[in-house]
Protein backbone atom coordinates (compact mmCIF):
# COMPACT_ATOMS: atom_id res chain seq x y z
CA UNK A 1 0.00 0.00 0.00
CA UNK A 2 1.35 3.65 -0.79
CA UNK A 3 0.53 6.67 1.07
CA UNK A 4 0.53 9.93 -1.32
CA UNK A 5 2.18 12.94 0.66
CA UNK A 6 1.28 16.82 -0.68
CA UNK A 7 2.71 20.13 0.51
CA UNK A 8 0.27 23.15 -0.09
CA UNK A 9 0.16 26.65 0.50
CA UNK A 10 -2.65 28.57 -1.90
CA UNK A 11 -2.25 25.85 -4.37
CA UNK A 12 -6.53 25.96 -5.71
CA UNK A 13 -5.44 26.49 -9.45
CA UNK A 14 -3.98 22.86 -9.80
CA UNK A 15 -5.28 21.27 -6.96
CA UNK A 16 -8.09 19.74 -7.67
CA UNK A 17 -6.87 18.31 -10.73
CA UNK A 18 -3.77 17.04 -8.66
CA UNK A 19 -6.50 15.27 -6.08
CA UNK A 20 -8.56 13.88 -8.89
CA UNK A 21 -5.73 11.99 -10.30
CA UNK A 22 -4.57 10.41 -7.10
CA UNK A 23 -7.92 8.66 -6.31
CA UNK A 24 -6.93 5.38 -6.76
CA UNK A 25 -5.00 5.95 -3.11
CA UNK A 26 -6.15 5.00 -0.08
CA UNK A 27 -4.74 7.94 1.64
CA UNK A 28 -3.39 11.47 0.41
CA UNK A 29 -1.72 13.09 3.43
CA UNK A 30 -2.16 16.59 2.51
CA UNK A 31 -0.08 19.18 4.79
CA UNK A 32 -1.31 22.87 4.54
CA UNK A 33 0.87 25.21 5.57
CA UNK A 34 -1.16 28.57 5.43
CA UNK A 35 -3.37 28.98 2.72
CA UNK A 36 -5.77 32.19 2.30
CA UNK A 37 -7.49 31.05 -1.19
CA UNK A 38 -9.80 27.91 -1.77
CA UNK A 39 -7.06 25.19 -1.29
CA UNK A 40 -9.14 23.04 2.23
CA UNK A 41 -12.42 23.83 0.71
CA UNK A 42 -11.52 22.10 -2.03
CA UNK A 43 -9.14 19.47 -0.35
CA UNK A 44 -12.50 18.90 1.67
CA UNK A 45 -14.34 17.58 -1.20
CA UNK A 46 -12.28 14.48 -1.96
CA UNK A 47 -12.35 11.67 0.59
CA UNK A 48 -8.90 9.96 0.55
CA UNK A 49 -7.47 13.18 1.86
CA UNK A 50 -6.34 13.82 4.97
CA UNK A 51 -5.79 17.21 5.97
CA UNK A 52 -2.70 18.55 8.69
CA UNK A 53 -2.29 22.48 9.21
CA UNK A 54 1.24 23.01 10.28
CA UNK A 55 3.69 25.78 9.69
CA UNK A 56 6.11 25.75 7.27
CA UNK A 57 9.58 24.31 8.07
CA UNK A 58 11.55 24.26 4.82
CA UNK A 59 10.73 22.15 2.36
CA UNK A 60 12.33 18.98 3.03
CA UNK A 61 11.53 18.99 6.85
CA UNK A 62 7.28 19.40 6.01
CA UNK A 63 7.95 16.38 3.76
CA UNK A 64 9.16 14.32 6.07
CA UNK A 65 6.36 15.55 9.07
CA UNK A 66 3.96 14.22 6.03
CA UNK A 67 5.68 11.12 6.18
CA UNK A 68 6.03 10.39 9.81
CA UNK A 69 1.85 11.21 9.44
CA UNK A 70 1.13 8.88 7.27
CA UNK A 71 -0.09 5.19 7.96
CA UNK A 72 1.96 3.37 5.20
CA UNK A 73 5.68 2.46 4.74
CA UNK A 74 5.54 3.72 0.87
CA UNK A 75 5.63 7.08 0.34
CA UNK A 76 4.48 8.86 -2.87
CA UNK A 77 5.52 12.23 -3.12
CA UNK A 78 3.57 14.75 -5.24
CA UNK A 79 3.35 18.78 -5.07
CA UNK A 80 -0.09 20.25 -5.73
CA UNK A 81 0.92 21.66 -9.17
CA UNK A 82 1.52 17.54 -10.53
CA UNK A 83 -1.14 15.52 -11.99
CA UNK A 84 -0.24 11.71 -11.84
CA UNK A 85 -1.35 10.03 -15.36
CA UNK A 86 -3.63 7.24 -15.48
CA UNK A 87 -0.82 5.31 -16.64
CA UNK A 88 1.77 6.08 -14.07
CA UNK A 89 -0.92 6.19 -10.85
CA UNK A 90 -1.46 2.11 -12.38
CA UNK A 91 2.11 1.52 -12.93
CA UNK A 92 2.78 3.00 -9.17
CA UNK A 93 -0.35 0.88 -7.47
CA UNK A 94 0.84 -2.78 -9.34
CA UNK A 95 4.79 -1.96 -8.05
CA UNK A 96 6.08 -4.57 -5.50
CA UNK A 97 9.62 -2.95 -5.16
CA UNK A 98 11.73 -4.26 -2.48
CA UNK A 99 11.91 -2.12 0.76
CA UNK A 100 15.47 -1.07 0.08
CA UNK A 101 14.42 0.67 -3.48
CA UNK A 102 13.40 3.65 -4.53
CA UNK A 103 10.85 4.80 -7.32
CA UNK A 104 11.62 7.61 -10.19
CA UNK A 105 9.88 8.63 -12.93
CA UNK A 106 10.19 11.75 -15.69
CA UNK A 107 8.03 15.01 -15.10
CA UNK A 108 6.42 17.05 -18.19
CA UNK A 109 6.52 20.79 -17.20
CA UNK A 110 4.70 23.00 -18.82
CA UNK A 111 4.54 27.23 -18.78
CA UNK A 112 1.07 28.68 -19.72
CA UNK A 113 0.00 25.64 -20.86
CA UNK A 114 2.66 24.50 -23.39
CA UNK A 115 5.44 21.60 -22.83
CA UNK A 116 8.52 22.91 -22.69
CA UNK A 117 11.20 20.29 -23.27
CA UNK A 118 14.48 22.75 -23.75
CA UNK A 119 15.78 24.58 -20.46
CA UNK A 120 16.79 20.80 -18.63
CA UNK A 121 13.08 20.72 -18.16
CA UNK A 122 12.39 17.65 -19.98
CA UNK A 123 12.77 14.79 -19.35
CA UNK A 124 13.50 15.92 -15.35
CA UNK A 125 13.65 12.24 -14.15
CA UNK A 126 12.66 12.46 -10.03
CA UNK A 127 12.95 10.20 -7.12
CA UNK A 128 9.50 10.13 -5.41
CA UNK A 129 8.11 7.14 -4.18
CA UNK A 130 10.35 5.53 -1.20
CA UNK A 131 10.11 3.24 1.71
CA UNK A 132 9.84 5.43 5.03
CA UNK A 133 11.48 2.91 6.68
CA UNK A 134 14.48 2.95 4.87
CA UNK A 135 14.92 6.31 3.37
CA UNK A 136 13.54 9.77 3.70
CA UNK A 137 13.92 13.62 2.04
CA UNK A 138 17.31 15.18 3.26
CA UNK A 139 16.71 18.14 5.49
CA UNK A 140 17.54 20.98 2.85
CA UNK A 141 15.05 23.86 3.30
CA UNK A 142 15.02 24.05 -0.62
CA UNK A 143 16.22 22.10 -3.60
CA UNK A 144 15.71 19.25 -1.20
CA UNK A 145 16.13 15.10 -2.51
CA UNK A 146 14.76 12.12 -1.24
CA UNK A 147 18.54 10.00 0.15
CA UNK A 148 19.42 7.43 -1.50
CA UNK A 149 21.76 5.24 -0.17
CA UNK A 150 24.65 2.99 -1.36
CA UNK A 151 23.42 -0.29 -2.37
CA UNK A 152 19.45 1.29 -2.95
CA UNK A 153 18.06 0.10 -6.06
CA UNK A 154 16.30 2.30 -8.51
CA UNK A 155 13.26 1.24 -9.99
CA UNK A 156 12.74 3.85 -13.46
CA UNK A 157 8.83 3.72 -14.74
CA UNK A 158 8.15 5.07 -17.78
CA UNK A 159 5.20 7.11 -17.35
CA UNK A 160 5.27 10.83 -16.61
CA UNK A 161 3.57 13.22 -13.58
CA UNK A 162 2.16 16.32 -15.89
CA UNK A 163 3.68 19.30 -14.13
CA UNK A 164 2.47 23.08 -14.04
CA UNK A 165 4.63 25.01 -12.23
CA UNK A 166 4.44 28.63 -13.98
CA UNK A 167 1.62 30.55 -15.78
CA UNK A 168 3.41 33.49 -16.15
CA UNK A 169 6.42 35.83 -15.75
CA UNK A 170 5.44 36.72 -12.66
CA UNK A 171 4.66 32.90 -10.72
CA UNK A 172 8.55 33.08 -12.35
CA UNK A 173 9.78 35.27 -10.69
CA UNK A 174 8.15 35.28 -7.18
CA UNK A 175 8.99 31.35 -7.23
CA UNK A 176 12.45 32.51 -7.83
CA UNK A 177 12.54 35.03 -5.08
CA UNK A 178 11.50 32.61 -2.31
CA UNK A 179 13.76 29.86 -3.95
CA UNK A 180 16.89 32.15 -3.48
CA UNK A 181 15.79 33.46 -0.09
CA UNK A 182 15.90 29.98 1.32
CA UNK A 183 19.04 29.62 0.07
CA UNK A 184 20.67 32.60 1.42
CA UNK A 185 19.13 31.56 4.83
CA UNK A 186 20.30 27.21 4.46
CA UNK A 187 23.43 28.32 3.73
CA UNK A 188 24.41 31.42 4.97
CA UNK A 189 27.70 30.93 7.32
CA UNK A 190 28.45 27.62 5.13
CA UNK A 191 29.34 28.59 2.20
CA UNK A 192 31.28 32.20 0.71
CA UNK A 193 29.70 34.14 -2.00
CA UNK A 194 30.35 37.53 -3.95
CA UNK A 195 28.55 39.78 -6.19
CA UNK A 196 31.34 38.26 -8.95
CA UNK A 197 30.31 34.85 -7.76
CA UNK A 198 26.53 35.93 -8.35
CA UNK A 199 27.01 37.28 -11.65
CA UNK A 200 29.39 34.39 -12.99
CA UNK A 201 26.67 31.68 -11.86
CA UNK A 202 24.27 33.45 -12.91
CA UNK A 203 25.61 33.94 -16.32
CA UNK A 204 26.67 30.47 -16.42
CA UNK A 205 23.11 29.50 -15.42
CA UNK A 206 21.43 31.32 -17.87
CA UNK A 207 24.34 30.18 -20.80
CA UNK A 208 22.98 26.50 -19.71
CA UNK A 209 19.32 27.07 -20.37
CA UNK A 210 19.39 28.09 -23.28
CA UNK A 211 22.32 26.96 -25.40
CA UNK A 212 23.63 23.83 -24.03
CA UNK A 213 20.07 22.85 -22.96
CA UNK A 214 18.40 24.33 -25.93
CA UNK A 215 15.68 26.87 -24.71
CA UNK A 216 16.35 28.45 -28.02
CA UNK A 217 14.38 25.88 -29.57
CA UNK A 218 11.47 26.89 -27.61
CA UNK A 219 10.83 30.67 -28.65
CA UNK A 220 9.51 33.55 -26.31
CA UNK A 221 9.42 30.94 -23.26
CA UNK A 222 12.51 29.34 -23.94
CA UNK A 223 14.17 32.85 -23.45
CA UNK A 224 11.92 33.72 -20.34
CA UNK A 225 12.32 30.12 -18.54
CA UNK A 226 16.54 30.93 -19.15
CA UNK A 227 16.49 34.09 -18.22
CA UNK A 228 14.73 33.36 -15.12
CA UNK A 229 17.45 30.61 -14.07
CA UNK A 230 20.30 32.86 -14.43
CA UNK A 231 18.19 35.35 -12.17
CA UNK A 232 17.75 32.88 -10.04
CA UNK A 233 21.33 31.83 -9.72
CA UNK A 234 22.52 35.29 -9.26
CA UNK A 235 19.91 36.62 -6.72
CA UNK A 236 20.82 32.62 -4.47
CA UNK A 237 24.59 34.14 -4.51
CA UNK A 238 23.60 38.06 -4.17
CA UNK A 239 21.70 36.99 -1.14
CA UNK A 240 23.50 34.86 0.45
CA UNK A 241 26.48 37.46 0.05
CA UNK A 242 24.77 39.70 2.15
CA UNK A 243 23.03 37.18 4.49
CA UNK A 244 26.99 36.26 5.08
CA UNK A 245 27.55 39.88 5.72
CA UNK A 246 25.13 40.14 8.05
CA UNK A 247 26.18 37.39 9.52
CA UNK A 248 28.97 39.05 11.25
């Protein structure tokens, strides 16, 4: 049996698609950590879900308070903007992986409704269904990764989670800002940064995106989605500069 585990906050654009494709489990531990739109009203409405209010602790921390929550070993991992397949929620449900494996599977992501494959966004293979026994998410208040550890099996399926992160410049660019702020504040006293460090990774970021990983080939948003990762990168490093700053 598999226990699904969500993170929310004002997440009612995608979440009731999200919900709808993870009927077929018998439990969807949903933790809400502050929402002020329609996100429990509609989490209300579907009766596999459980609902938990709890603050937000960085992502990888809520994760695992989702996990400890939830009444089966396997965990399946899914954030409210995903939409599980038919295909893949089947493939997941007929899985008998042994404990000491771990489940991955590639992501579509789109922007304003079109699939953008150039940027590294496609085909964005992720680790997201685990034993709780043996593994769990590392506790990284962003970019955080379920552990897998030497000797763990991985177990690839084939079908893809549908993924809708970004609707517009702006869900860009405030996602980016409260990426890079929990950077700054995860790693501030750990590791040195400089406004030349910021500019070079950024530069390097956006250089990444869009030649190497070929955002060209994907017009208007190609650009946009690039552009945004080299902000992104540079405002981590800017911020982080002057968290370490601050520091002392």
């Amino acid at each position: 049996m598999i226990s699904v585990t969500l993170m929310v906050k004002n997440g009612e654009k995608n979440l009731a698609d999200c919900l709808e494709s993870l009927r077929p489990f018998d439990e969807v531990l949903l933790v809400d950590t502050g929402s002020t739109d329609r996100t429990l009203e509609i989490a209300r409405t579907f009766e596999n879900v459980k609902i938990v209010e709890h603050d937000f602790i960085g992502f990888g921390p809520t994760k695992n308070l989702a996990a400890g929550l939830a009444r089966n070993d396997w965990i399946l991992n899914i954030d409210s903007d995903e939409v599980l397949t038919a295909e893949l929620a089947r493939a997941l449900l007929a899985l008998e992986p042994s404990p000491n494996a771990v489940g991955r599977f590639p992501r579509q992501s789109y922007y304003n409704g079109k699939w953008i494959r150039g940027c590294g966004w496609y085909p964005d293979k992720i680790i997201r269904l685990y034993n709780k026994t043996h593994t769990a998410f590392n506790d990284n208040l962003v970019h955080e990764s379920i552990r897998v550890k030497p000797g763990m099996a991985v177990t690839d399926l084939e079908w893809p989670v549908k993924h809708y992160p970004y609707d517009s410049a702006a869900s860009l660019v405030d996602k980016f800002q409260f990426y890079s702020t929990l950077y700054a504040d995860q790693n501030k006293g750990k590791i040195r940064s400089s406004p030349l460090k910021a500019v070079t990774r950024g530069g390097a970021a956006f250089f990444k995106g869009y030649f190497l990983r070929r955002g060209f080939a994907e017009g208007y948003e190609g650009f946009l989605i690039a552009l945004c990762q080299g902000l992104s990168t540079y405002f981590k490093y800017i911020k982080l500069h002057e968290a370490n700053k601050n520091a002392h």
